[in-house]
Structure formats: C-alpha cells, structure tokens
N, C-alpha and C. Protein backbone atom coordinates (compact mmCIF):
# COMPACT_ATOMS: atom_id res chain seq x y z
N UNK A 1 16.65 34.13 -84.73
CA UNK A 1 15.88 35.07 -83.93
C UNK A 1 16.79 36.24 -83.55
N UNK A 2 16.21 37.65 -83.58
CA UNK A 2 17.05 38.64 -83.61
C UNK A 2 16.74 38.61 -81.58
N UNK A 3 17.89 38.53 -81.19
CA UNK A 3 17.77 39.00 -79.17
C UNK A 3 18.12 39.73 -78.90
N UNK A 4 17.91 40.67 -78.34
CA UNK A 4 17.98 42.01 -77.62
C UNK A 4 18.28 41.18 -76.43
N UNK A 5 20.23 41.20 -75.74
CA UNK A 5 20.48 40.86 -74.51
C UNK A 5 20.94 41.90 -73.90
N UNK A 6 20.53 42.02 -72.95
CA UNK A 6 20.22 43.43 -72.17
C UNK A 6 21.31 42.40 -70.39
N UNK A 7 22.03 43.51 -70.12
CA UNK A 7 23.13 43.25 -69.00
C UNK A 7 23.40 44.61 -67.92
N UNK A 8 24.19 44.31 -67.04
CA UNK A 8 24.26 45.37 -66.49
C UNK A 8 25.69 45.99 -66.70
N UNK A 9 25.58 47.50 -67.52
CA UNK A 9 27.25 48.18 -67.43
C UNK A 9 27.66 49.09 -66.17
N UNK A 10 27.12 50.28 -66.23
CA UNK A 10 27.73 50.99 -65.06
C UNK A 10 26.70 50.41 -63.79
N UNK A 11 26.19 49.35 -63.51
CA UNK A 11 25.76 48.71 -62.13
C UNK A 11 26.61 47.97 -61.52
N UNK A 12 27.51 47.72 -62.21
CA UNK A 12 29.04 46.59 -61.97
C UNK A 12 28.59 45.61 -63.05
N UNK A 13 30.37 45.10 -63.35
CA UNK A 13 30.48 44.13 -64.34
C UNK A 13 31.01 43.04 -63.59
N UNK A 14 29.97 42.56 -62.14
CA UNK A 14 30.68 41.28 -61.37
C UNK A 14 30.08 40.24 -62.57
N UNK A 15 29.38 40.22 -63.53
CA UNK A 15 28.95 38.83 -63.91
C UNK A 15 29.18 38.77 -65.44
N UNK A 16 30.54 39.81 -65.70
CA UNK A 16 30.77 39.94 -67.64
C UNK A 16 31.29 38.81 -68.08
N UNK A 17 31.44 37.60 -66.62
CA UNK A 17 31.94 36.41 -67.68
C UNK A 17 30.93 35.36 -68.34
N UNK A 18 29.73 36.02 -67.40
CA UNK A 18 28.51 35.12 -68.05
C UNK A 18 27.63 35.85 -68.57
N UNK A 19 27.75 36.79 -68.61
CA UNK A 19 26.95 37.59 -70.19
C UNK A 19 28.06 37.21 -71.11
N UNK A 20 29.40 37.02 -70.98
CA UNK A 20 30.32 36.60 -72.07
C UNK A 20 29.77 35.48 -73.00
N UNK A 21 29.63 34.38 -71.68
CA UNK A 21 28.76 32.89 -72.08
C UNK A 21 27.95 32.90 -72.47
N UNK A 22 26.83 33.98 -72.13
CA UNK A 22 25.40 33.82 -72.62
C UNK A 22 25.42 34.41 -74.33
N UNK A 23 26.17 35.11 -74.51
CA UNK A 23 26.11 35.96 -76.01
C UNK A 23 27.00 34.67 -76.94
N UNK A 24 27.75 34.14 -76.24
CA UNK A 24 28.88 33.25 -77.43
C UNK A 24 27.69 31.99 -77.65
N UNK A 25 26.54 31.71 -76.60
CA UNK A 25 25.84 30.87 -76.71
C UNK A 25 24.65 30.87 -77.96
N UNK A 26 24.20 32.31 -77.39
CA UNK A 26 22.98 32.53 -78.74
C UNK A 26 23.79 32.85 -79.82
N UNK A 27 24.79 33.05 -79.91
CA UNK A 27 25.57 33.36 -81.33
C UNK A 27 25.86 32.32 -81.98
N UNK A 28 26.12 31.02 -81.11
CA UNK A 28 26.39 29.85 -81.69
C UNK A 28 25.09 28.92 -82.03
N UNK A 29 24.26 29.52 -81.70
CA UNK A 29 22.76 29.01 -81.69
C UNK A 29 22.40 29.48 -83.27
N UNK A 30 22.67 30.49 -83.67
CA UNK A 30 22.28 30.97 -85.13
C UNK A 30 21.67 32.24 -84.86
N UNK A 31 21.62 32.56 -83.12
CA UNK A 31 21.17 33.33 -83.44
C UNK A 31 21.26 35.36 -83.58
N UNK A 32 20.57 36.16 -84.05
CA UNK A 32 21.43 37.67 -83.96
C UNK A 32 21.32 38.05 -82.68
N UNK A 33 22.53 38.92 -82.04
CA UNK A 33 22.49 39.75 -80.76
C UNK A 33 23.28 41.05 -81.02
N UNK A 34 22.34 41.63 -81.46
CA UNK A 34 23.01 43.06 -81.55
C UNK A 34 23.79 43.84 -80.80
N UNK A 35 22.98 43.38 -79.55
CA UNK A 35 23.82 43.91 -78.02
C UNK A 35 25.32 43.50 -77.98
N UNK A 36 25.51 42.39 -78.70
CA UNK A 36 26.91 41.27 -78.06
C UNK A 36 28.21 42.05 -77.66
N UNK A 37 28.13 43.47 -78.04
CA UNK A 37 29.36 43.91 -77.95
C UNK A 37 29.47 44.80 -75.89
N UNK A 38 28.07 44.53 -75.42
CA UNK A 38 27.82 44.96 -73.98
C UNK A 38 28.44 43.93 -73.37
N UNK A 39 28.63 43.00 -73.84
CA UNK A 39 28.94 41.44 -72.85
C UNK A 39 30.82 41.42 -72.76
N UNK A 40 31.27 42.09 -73.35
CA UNK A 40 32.65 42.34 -73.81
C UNK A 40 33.74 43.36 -72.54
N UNK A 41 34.99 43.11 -72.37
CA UNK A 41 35.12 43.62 -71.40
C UNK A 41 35.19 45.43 -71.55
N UNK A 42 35.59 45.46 -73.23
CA UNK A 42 35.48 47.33 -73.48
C UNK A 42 34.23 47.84 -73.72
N UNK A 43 32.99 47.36 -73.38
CA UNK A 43 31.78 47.86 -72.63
C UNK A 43 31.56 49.00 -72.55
N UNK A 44 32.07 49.24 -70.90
CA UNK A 44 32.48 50.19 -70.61
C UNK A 44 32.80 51.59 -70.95
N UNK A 45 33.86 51.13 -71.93
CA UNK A 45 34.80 52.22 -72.31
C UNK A 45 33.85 53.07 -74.09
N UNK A 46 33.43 51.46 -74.85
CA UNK A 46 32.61 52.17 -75.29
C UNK A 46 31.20 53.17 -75.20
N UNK A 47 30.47 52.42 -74.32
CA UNK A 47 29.19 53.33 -73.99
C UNK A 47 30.18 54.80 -73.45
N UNK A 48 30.66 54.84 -72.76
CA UNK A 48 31.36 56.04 -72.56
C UNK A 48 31.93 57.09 -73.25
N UNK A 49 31.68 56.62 -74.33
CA UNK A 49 32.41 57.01 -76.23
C UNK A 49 30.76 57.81 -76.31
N UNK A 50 29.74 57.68 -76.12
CA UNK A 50 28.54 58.03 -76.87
C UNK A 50 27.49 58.97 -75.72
N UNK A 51 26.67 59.79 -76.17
CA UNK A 51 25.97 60.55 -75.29
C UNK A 51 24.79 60.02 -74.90
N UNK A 52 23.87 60.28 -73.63
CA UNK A 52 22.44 59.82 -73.40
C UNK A 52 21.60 59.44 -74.69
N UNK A 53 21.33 60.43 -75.72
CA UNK A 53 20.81 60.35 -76.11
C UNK A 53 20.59 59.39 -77.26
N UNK A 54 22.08 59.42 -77.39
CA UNK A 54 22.51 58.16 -78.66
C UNK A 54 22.61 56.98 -78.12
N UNK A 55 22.52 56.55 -76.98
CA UNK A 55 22.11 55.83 -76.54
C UNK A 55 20.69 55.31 -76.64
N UNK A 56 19.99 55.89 -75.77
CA UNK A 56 18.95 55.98 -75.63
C UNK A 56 18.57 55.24 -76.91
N UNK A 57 18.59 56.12 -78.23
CA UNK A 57 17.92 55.92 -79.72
C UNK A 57 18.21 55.08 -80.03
N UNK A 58 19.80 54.82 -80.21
CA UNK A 58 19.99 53.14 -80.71
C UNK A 58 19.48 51.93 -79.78
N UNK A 59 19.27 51.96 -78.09
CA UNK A 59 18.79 51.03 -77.95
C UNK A 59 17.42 50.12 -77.74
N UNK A 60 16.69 51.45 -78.08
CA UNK A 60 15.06 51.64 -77.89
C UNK A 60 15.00 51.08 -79.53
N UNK A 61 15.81 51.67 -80.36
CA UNK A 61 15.91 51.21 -81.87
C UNK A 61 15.89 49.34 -81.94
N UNK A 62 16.85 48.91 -81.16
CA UNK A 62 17.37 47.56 -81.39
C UNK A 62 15.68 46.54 -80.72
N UNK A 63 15.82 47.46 -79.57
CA UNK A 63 14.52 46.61 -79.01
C UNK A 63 13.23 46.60 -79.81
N UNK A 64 12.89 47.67 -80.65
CA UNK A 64 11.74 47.70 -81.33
C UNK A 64 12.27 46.63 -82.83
N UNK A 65 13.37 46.58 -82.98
CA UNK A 65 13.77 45.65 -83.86
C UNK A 65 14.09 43.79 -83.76
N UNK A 66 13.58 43.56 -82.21
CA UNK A 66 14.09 42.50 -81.91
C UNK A 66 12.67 41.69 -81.91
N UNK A 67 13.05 40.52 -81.85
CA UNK A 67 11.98 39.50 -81.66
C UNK A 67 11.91 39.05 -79.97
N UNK A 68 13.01 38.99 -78.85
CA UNK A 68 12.86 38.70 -77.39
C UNK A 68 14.17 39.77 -77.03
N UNK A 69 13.77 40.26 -75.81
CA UNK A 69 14.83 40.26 -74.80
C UNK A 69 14.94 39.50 -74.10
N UNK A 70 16.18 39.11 -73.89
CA UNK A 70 16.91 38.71 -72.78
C UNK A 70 17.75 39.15 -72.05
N UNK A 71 17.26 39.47 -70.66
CA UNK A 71 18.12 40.51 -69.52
C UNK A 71 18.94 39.65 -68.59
N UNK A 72 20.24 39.66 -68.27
CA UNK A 72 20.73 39.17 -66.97
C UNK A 72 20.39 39.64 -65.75
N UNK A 73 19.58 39.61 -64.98
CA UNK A 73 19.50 40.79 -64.06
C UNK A 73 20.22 40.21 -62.73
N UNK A 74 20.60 39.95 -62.41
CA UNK A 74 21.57 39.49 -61.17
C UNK A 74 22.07 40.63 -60.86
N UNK A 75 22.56 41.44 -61.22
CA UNK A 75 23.25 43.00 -60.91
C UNK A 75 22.35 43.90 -61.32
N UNK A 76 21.71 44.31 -60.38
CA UNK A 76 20.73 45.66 -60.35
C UNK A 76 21.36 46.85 -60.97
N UNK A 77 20.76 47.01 -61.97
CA UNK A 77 20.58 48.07 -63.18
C UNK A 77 19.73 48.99 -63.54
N UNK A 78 19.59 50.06 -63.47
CA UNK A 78 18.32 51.05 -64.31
C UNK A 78 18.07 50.68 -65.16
N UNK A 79 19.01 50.97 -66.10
CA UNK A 79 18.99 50.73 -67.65
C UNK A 79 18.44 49.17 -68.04
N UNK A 80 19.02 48.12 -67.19
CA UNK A 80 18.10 47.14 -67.56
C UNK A 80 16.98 47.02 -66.86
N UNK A 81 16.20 47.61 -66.23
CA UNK A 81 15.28 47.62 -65.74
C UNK A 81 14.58 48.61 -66.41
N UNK A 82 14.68 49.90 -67.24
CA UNK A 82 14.22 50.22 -68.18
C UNK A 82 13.83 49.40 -69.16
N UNK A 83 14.93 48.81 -69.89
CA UNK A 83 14.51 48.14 -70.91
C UNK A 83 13.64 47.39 -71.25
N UNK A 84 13.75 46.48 -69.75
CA UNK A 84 12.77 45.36 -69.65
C UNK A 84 11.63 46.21 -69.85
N UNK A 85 11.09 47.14 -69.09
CA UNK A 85 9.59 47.75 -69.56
C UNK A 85 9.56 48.58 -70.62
N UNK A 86 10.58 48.42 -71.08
CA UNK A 86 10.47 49.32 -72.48
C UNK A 86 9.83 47.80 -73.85
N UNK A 87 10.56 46.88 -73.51
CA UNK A 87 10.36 45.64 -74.50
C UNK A 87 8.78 45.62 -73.57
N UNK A 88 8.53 45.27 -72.66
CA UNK A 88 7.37 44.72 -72.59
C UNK A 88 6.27 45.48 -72.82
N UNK A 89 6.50 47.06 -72.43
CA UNK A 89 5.80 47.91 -73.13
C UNK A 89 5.41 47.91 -74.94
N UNK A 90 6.24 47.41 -75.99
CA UNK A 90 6.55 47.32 -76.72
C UNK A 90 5.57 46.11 -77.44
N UNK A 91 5.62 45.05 -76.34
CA UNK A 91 4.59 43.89 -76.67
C UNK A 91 5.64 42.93 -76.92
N UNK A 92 6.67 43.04 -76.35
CA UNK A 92 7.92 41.85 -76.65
C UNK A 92 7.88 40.79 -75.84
N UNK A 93 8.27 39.62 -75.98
CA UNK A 93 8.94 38.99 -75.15
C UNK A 93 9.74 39.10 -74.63
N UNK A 94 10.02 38.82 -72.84
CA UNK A 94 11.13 39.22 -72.37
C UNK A 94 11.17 38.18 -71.48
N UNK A 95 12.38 37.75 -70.88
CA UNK A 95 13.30 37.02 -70.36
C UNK A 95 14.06 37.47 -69.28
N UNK A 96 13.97 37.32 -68.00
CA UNK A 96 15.11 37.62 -67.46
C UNK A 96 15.30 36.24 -66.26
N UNK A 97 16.58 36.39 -66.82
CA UNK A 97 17.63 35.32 -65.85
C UNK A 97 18.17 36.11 -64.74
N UNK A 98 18.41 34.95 -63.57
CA UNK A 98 19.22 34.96 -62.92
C UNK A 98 19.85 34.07 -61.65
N UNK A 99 21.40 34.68 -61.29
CA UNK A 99 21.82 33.70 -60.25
C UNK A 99 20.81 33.08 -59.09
N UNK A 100 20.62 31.90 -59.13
CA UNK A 100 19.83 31.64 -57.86
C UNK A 100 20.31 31.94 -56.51
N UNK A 101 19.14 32.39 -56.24
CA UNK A 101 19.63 33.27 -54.47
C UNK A 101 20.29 34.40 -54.08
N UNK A 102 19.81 35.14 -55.60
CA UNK A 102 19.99 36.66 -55.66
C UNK A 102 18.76 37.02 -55.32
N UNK A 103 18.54 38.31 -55.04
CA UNK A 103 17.58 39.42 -54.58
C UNK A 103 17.06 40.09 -55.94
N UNK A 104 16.18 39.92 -56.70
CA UNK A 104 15.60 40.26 -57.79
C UNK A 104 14.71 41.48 -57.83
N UNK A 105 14.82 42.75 -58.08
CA UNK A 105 13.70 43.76 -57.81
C UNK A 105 12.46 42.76 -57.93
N UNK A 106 11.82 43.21 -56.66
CA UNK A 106 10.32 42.73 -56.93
C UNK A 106 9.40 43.81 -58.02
N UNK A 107 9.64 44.82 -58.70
CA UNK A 107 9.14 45.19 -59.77
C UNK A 107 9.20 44.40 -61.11
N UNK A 108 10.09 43.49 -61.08
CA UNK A 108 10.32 42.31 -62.15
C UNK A 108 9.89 40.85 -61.50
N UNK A 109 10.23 40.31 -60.37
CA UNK A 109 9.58 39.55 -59.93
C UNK A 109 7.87 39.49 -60.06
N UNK A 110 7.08 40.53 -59.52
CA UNK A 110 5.96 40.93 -59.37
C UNK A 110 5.67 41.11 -60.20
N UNK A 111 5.58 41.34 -61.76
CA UNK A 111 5.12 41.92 -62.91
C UNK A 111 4.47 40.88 -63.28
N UNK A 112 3.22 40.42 -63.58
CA UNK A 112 2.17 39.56 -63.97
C UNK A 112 2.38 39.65 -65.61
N UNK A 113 2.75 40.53 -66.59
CA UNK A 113 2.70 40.56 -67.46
C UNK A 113 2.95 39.38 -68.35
N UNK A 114 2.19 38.55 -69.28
CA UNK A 114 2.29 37.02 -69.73
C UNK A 114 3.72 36.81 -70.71
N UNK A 115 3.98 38.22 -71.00
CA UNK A 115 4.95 37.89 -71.76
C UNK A 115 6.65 38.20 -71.25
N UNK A 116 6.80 38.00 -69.57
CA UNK A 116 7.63 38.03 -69.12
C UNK A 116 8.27 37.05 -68.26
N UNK A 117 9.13 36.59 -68.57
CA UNK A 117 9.26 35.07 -67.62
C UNK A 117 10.56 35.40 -66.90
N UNK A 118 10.73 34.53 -66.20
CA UNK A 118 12.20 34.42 -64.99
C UNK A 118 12.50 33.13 -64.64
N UNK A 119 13.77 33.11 -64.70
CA UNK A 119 14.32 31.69 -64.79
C UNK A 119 15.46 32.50 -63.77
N UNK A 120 15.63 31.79 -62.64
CA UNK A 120 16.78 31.50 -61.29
C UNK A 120 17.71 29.84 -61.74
N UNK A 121 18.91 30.30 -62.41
CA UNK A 121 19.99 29.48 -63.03
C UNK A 121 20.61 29.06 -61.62
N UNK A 122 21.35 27.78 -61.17
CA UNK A 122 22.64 27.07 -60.29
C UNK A 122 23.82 27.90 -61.28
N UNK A 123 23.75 27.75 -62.81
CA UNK A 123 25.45 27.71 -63.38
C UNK A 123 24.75 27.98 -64.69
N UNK A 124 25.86 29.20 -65.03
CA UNK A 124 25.46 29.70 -66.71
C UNK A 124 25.01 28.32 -67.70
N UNK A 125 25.84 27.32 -67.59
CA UNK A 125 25.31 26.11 -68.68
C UNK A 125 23.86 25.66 -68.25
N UNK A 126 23.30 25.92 -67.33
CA UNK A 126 21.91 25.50 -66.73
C UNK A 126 20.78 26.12 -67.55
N UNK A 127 21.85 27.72 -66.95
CA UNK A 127 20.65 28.79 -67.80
C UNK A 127 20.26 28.65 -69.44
N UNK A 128 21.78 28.58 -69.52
CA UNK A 128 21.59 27.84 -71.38
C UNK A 128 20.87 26.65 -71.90
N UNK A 129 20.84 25.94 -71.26
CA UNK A 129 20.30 24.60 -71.71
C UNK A 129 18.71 25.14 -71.71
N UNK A 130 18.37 25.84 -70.47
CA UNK A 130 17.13 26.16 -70.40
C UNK A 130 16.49 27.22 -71.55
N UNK A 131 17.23 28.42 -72.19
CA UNK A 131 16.72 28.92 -72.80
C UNK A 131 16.79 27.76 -74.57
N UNK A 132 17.91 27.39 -74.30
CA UNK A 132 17.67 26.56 -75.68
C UNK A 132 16.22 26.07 -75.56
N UNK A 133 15.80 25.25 -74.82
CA UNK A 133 14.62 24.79 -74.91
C UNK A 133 13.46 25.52 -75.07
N UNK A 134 13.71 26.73 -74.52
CA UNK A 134 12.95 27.77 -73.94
C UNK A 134 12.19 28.22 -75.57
N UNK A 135 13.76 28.39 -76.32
CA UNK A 135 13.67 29.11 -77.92
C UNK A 135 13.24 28.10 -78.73
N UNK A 136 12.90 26.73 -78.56
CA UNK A 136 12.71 26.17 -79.47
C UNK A 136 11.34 26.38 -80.31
C-alpha cells in the first residue's frame, strides 16, 4: 500500500522519534511511504532547500498518488491539517494518530467524514499494532 505519512515539521519536531518508528514500521510492513524522508532528523533542513510552491505540488502530487494517509497529529500543524483535508477532500482514506491526552484540533476530532478515523495511542508500539490490524 502506497501511505502518504503526513507529520509535523516547522510545528516542532517534539515527536521525530515516533514518526521515526512509525515510517521504519510501515516500511517493514512492505509497505511504500514516500513521505519517509519527513520523519528523519534533516527534515528540516531539507524542506528548507525547496520553495512553497514545490512543495505544495509534490505533496498534493504524493497524496493524489497514495492509497491512505496517515497523519501524526499530536503536534499541531497547518500543513498537516491541510493535508488531512486535502486527502479527504480527495476521497482518501485518512488516519490520524495520536498521543493519548493530547488536545486534538476539534476540526479533526469533529469531522464526521466516514473515511477519517482517530486512534489516541499509550506508546508508539500500541499505535502500530493497531494500524497493522487496522491495514489488514
């Protein structure tokens, strides 16, 4: 399955060790993540290499090319909060995780849309076990 994992970069990188986990997971799963190189600690430094717009294109590109997103949202993000309504706009499946007993925009909480789910993880291996099942 091609995943569009969607994280947070310039919102802070308090949680790049478990987007680390989550990408080495679906990778070891079989499956593609185009994103994988956002989960990485030169992130950063790359998106910073590229302009709005090339942005923009390649990642609206990847999402219209993917079969699910999957968002970390624990760290409040635009950009992943774009995305997410960009995939669901799109007619995608989308996914978003997060730490339990975080504060979740209620624009993602609240979204009735059938093809958007939320899963509140204890510990990255939780969250994993759950989407394995999730993808089966």
């Amino acid at each position: 399955m091609n995943i569009y994992f969607a994280c947070s970069i310039t919102g802070g990188r308090r949680d790049e060790t478990v987007y680390q986990q989550f990408v080495a997971a679906l990778l070891a799963a079989g499956h593609e993540v185009p994103t994988q190189r956002l989960a990485s600690p030169e992130a950063m430094a790359d998106e910073a290499s590229l302009g709005p717009q090339e942005i923009y294109r390649r990642d609206t590109a990847w999402i219209d090319g993917c079969d699910l997103l999957l968002a970390e949202v624990s760290t409040p993000s635009h950009g992943v909060g774009y995305e997410i309504a960009y995939a669901l706009g799109q007619g995608k499946r989308a996914i978003c995780m997060h730490r339990a007993g975080v504060k979740v925009s209620k624009m993602i909480t609240g979204n009735p849309d059938t093809n958007l789910t939320i899963f509140a993880y204890a510990t990255p291996d939780e969250a994993m076990l759950w989407l394995a099942k999730t993808l089966e």
